[in-house]
PDB file of N, CA and C in Angstrom:
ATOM      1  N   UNK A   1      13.901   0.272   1.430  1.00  0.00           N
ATOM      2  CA  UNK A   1      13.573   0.344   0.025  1.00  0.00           C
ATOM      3  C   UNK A   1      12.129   0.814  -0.163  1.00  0.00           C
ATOM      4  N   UNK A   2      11.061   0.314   0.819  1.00  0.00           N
ATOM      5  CA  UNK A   2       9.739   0.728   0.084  1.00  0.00           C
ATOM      6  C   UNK A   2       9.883   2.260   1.035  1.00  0.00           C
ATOM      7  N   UNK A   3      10.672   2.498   1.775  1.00  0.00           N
ATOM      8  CA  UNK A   3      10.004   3.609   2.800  1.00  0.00           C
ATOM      9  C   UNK A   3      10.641   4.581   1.254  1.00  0.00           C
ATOM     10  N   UNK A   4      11.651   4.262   0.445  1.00  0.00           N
ATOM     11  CA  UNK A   4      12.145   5.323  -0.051  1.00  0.00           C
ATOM     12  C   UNK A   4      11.040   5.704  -1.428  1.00  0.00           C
ATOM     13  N   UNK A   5      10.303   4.280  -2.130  1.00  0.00           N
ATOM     14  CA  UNK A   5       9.309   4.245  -2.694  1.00  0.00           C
ATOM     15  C   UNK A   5       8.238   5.057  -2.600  1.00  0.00           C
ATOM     16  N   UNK A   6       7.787   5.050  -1.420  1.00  0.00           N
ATOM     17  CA  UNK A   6       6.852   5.814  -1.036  1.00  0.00           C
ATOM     18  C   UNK A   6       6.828   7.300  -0.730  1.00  0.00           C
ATOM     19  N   UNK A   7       8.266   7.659  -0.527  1.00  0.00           N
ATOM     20  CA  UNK A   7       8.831   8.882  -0.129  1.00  0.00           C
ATOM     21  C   UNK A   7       8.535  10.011  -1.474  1.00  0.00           C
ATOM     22  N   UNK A   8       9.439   9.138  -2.545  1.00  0.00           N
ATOM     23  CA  UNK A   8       9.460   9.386  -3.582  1.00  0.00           C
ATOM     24  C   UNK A   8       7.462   9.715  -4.070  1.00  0.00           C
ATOM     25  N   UNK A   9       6.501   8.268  -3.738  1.00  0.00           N
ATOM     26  CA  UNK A   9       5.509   9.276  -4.487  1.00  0.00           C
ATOM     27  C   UNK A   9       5.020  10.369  -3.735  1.00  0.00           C
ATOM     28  N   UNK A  10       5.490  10.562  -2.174  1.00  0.00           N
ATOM     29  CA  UNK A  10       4.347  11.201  -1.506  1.00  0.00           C
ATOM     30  C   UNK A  10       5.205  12.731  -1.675  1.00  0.00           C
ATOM     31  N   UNK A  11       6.168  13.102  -2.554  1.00  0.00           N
ATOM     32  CA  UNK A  11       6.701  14.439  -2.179  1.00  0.00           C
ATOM     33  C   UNK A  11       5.432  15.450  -3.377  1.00  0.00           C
ATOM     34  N   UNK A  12       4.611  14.531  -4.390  1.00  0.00           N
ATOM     35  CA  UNK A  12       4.016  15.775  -4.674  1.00  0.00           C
ATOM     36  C   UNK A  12       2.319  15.038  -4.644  1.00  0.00           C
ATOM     37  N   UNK A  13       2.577  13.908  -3.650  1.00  0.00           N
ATOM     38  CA  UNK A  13       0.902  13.803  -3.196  1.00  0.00           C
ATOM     39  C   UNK A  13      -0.032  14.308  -2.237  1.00  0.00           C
ATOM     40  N   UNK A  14      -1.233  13.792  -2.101  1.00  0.00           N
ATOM     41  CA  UNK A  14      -2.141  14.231  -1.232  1.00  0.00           C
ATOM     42  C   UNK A  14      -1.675  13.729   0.464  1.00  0.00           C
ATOM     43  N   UNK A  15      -2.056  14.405   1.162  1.00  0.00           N
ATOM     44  CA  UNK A  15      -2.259  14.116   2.798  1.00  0.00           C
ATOM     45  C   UNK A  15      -3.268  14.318   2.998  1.00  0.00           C
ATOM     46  N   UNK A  16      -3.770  13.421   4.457  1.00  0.00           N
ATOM     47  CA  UNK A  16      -4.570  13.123   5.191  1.00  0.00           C
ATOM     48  C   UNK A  16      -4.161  13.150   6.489  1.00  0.00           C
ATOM     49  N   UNK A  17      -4.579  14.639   7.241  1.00  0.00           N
ATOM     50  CA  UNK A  17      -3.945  14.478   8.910  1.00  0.00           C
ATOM     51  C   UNK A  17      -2.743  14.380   8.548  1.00  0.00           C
ATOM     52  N   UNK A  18      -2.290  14.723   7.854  1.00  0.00           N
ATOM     53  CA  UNK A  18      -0.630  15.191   8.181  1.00  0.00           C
ATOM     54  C   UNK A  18       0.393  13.658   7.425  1.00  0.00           C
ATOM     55  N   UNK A  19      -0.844  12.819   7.059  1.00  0.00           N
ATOM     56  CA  UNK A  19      -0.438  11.150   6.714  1.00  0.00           C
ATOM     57  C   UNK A  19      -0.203  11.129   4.891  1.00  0.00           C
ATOM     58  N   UNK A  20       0.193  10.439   4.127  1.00  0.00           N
ATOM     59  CA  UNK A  20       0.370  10.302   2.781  1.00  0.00           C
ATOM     60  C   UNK A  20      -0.434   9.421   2.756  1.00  0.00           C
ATOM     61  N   UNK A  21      -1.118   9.852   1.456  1.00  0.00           N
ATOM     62  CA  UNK A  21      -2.378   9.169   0.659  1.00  0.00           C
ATOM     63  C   UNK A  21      -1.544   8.688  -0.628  1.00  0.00           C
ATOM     64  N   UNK A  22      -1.987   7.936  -1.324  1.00  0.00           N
ATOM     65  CA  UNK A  22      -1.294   7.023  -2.225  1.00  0.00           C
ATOM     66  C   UNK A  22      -3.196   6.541  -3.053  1.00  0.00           C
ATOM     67  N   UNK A  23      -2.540   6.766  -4.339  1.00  0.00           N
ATOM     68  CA  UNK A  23      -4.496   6.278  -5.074  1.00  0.00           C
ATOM     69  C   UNK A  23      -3.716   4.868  -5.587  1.00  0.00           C
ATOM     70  N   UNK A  24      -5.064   4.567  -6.514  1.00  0.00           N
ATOM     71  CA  UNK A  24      -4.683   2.698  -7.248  1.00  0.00           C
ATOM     72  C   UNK A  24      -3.672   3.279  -8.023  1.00  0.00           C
ATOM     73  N   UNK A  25      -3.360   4.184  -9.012  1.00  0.00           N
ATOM     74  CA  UNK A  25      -2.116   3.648  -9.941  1.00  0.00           C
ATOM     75  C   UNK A  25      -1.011   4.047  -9.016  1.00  0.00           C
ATOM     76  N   UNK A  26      -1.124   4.598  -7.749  1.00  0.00           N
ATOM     77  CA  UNK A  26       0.515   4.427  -6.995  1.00  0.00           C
ATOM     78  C   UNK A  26       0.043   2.935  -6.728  1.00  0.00           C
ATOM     79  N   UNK A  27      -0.498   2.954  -5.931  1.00  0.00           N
ATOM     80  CA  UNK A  27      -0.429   1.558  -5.265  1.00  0.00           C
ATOM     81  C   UNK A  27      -0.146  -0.043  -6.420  1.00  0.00           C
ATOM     82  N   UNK A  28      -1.025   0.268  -7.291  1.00  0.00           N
ATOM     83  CA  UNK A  28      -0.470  -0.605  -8.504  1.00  0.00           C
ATOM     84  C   UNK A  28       0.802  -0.667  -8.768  1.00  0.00           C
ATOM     85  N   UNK A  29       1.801   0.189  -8.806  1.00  0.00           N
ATOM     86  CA  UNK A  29       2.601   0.262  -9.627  1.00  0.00           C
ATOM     87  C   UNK A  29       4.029   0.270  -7.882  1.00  0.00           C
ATOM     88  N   UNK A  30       3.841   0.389  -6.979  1.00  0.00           N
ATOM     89  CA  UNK A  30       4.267   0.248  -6.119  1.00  0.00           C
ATOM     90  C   UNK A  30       4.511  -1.345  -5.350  1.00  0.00           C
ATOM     91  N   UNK A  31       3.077  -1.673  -5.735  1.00  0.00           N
ATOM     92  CA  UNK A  31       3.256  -3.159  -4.981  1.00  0.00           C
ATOM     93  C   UNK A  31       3.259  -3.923  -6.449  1.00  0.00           C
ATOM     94  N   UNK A  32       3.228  -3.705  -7.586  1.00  0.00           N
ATOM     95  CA  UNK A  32       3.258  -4.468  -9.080  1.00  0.00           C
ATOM     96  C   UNK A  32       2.041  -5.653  -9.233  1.00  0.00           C
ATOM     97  N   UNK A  33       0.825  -4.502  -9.141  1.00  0.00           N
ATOM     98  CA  UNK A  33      -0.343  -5.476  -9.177  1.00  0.00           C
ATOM     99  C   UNK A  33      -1.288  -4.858  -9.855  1.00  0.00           C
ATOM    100  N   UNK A  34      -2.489  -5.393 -10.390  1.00  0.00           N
ATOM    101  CA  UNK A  34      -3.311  -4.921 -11.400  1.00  0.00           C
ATOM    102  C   UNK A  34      -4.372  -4.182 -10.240  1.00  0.00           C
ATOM    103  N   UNK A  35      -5.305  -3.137 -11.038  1.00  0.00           N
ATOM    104  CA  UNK A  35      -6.558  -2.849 -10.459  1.00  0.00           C
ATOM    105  C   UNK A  35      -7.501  -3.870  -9.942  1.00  0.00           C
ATOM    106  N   UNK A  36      -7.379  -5.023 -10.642  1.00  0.00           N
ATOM    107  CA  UNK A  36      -8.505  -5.847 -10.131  1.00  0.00           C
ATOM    108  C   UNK A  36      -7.870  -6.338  -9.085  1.00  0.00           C
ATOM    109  N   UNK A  37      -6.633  -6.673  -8.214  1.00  0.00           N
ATOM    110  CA  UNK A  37      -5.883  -7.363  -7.590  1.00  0.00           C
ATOM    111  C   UNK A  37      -6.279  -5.924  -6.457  1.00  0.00           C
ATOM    112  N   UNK A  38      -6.103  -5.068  -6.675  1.00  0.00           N
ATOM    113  CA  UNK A  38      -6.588  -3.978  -5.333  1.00  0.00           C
ATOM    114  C   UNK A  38      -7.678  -3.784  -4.948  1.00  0.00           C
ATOM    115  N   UNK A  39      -8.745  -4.033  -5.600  1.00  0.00           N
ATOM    116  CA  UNK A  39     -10.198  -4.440  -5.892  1.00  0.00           C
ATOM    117  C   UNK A  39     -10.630  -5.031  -5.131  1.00  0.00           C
ATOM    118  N   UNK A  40     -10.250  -6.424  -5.292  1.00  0.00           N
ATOM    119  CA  UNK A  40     -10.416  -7.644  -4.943  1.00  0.00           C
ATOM    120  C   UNK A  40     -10.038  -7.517  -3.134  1.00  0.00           C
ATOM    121  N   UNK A  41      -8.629  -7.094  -3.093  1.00  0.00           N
ATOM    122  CA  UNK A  41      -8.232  -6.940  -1.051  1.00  0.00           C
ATOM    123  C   UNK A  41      -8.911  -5.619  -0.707  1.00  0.00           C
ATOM    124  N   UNK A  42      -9.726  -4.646  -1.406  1.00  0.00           N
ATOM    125  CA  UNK A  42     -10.581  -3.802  -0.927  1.00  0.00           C
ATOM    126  C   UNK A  42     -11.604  -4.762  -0.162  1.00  0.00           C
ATOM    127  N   UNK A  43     -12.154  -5.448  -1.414  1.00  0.00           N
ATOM    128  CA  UNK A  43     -13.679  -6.226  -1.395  1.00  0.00           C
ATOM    129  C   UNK A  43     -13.269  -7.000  -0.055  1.00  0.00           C
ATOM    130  N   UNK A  44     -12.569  -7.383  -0.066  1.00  0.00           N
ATOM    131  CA  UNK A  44     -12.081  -9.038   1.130  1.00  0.00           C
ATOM    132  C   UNK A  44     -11.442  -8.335   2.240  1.00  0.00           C
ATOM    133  N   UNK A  45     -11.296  -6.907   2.211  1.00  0.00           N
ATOM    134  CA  UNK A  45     -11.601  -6.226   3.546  1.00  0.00           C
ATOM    135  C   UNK A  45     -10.053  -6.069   4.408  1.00  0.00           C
ATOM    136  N   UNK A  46      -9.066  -6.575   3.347  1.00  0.00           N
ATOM    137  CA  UNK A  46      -7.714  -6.801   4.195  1.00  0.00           C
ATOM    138  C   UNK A  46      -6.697  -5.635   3.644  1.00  0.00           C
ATOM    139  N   UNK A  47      -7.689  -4.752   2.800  1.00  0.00           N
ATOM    140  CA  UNK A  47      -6.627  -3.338   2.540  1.00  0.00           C
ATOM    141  C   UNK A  47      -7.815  -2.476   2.932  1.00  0.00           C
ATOM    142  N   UNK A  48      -7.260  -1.676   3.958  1.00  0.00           N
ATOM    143  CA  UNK A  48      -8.046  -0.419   4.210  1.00  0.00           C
ATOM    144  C   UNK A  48      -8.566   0.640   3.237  1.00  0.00           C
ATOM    145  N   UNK A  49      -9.252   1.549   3.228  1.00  0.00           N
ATOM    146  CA  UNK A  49      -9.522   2.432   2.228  1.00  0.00           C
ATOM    147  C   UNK A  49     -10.157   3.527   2.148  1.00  0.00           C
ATOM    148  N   UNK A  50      -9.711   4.890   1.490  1.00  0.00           N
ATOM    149  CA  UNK A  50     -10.579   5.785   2.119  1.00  0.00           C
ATOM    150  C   UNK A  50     -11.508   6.273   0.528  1.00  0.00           C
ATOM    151  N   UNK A  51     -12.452   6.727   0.234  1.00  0.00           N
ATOM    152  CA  UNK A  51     -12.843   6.969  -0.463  1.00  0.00           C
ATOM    153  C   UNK A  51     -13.158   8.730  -0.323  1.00  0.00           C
ATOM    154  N   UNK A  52     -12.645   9.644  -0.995  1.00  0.00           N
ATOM    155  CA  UNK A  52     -12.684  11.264  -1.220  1.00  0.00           C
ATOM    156  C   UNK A  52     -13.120  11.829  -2.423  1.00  0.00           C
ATOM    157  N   UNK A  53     -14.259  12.380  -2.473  1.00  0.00           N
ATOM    158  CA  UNK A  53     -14.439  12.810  -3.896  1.00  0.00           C
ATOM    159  C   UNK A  53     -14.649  11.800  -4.865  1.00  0.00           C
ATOM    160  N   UNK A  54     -15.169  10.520  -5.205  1.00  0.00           N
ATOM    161  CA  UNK A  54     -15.362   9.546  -5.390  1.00  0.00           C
ATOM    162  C   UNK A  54     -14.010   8.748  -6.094  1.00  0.00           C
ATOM    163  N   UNK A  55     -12.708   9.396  -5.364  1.00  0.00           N
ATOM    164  CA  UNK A  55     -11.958   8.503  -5.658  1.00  0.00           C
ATOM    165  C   UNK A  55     -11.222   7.686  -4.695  1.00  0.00           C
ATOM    166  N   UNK A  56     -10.292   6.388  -5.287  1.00  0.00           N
ATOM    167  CA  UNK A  56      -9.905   5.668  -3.611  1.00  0.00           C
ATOM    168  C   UNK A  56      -8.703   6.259  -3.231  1.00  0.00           C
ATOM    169  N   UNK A  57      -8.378   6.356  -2.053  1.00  0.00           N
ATOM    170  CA  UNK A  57      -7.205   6.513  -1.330  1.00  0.00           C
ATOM    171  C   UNK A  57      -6.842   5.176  -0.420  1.00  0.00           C
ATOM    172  N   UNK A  58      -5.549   5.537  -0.267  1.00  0.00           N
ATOM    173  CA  UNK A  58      -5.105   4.498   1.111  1.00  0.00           C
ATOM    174  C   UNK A  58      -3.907   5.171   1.893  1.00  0.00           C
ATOM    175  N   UNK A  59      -4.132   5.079   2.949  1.00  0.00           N
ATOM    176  CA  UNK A  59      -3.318   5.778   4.193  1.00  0.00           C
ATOM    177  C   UNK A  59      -2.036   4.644   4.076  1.00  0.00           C
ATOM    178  N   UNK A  60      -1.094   5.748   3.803  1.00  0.00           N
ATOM    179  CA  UNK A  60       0.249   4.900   4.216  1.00  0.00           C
ATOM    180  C   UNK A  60       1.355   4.046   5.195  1.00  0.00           C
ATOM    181  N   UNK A  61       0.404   4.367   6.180  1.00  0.00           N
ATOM    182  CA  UNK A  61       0.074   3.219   7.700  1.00  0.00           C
ATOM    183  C   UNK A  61      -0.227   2.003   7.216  1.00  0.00           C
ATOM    184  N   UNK A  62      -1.462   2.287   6.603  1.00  0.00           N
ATOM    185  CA  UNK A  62      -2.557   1.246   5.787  1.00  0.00           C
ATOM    186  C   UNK A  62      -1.751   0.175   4.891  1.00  0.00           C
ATOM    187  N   UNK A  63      -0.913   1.085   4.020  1.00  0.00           N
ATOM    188  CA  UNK A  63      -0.271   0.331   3.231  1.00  0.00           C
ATOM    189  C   UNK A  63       0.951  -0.372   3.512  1.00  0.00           C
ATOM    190  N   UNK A  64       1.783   0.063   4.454  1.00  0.00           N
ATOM    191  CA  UNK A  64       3.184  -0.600   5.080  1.00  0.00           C
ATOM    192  C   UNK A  64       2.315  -1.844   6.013  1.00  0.00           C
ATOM    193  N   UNK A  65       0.757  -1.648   6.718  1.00  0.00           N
ATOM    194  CA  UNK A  65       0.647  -2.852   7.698  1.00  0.00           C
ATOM    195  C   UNK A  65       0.184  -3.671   6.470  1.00  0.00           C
ATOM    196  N   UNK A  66      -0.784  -3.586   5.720  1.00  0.00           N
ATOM    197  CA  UNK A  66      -0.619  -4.289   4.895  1.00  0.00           C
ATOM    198  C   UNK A  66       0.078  -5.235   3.898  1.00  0.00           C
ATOM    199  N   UNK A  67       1.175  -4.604   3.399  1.00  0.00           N
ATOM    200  CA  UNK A  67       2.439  -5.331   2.966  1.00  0.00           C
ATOM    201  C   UNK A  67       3.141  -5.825   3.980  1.00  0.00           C
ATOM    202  N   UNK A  68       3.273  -5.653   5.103  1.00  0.00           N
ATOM    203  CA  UNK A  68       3.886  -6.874   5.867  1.00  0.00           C
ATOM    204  C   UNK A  68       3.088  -7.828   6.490  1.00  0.00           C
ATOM    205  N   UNK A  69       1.599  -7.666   6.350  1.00  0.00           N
ATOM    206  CA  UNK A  69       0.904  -8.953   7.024  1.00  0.00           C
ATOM    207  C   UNK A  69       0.764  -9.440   5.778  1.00  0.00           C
ATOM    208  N   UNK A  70       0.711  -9.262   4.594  1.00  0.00           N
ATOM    209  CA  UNK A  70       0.348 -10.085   3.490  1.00  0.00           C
ATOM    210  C   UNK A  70       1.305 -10.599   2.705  1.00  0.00           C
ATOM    211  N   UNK A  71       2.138  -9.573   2.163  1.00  0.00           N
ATOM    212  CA  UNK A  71       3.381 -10.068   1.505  1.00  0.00           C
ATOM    213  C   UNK A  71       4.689 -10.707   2.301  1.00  0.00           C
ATOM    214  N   UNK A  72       4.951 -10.309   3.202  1.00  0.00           N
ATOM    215  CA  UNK A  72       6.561 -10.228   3.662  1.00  0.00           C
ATOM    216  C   UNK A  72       6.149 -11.601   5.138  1.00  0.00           C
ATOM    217  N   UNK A  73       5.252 -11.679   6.003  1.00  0.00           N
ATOM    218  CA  UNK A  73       4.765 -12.632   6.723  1.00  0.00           C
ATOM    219  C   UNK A  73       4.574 -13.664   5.504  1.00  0.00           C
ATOM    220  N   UNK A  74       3.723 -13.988   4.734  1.00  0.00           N
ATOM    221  CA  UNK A  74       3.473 -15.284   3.820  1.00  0.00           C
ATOM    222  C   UNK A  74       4.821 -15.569   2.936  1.00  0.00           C
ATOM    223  N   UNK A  75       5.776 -14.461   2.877  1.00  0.00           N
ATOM    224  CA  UNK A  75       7.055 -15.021   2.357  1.00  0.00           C
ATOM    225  C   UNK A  75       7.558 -15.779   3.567  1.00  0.00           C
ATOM    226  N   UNK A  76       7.711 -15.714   4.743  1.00  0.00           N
ATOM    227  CA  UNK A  76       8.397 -16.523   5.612  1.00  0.00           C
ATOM    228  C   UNK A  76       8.276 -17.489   5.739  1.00  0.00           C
ATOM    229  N   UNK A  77       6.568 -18.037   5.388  1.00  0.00           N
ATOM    230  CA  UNK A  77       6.247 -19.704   5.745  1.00  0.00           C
ATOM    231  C   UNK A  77       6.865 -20.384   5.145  1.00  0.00           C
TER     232      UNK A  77
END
C-alpha cells in the first residue's frame, strides 16, 4: 500500500541519484501529519533530510526506514 503511495507521487517528482524525493506537503499528506509534526522529527533528528534550493526534501529510503522504525515497530508494542 505505501510502496503504491509513493509510486503514485514519485511518477511526476524530483530524483536524487536515481532515488525519489518527496517535499513536506507529500510527506504530510502521505503519512497524515501537519508541518509542525515534520518539523519537529527533522529537529529531533529521527527523519533524515535533504535541503536543495532552500527547500526540504526526503529520500525515499529515508522515508520507508523511517515509517517502520517509528510508526509500524511502536504499533507492535
Amino acid at each position: 500500500m505505501l510502496d503504491k503511495k509513493l509510486g503514485k507521487l514519485n511518477n511526476a517528482k524530483s530524483q536524487l541519484n536515481g532515488e525519489g524525493l518527496l517535499d513536506n506537503q507529500d510527506l504530510c499528506l502521505l503519512l497524515k501529519v501537519s508541518n509542525r509534526s515534520l518539523q519537529r522529527y527533522r529537529s529531533s533528528g529521527i527523519l533524515p533530510y535533504r535541503r536543495i534550493q532552500q527547500k526540504v526534501y526526503y529520500l525515499e529510503s529515508d522515508v520507508h526506514q523511517f515509517i517502520s522504525q517509528e510508526f509500524v515497530y511502536k504499533s507492535k508494542k
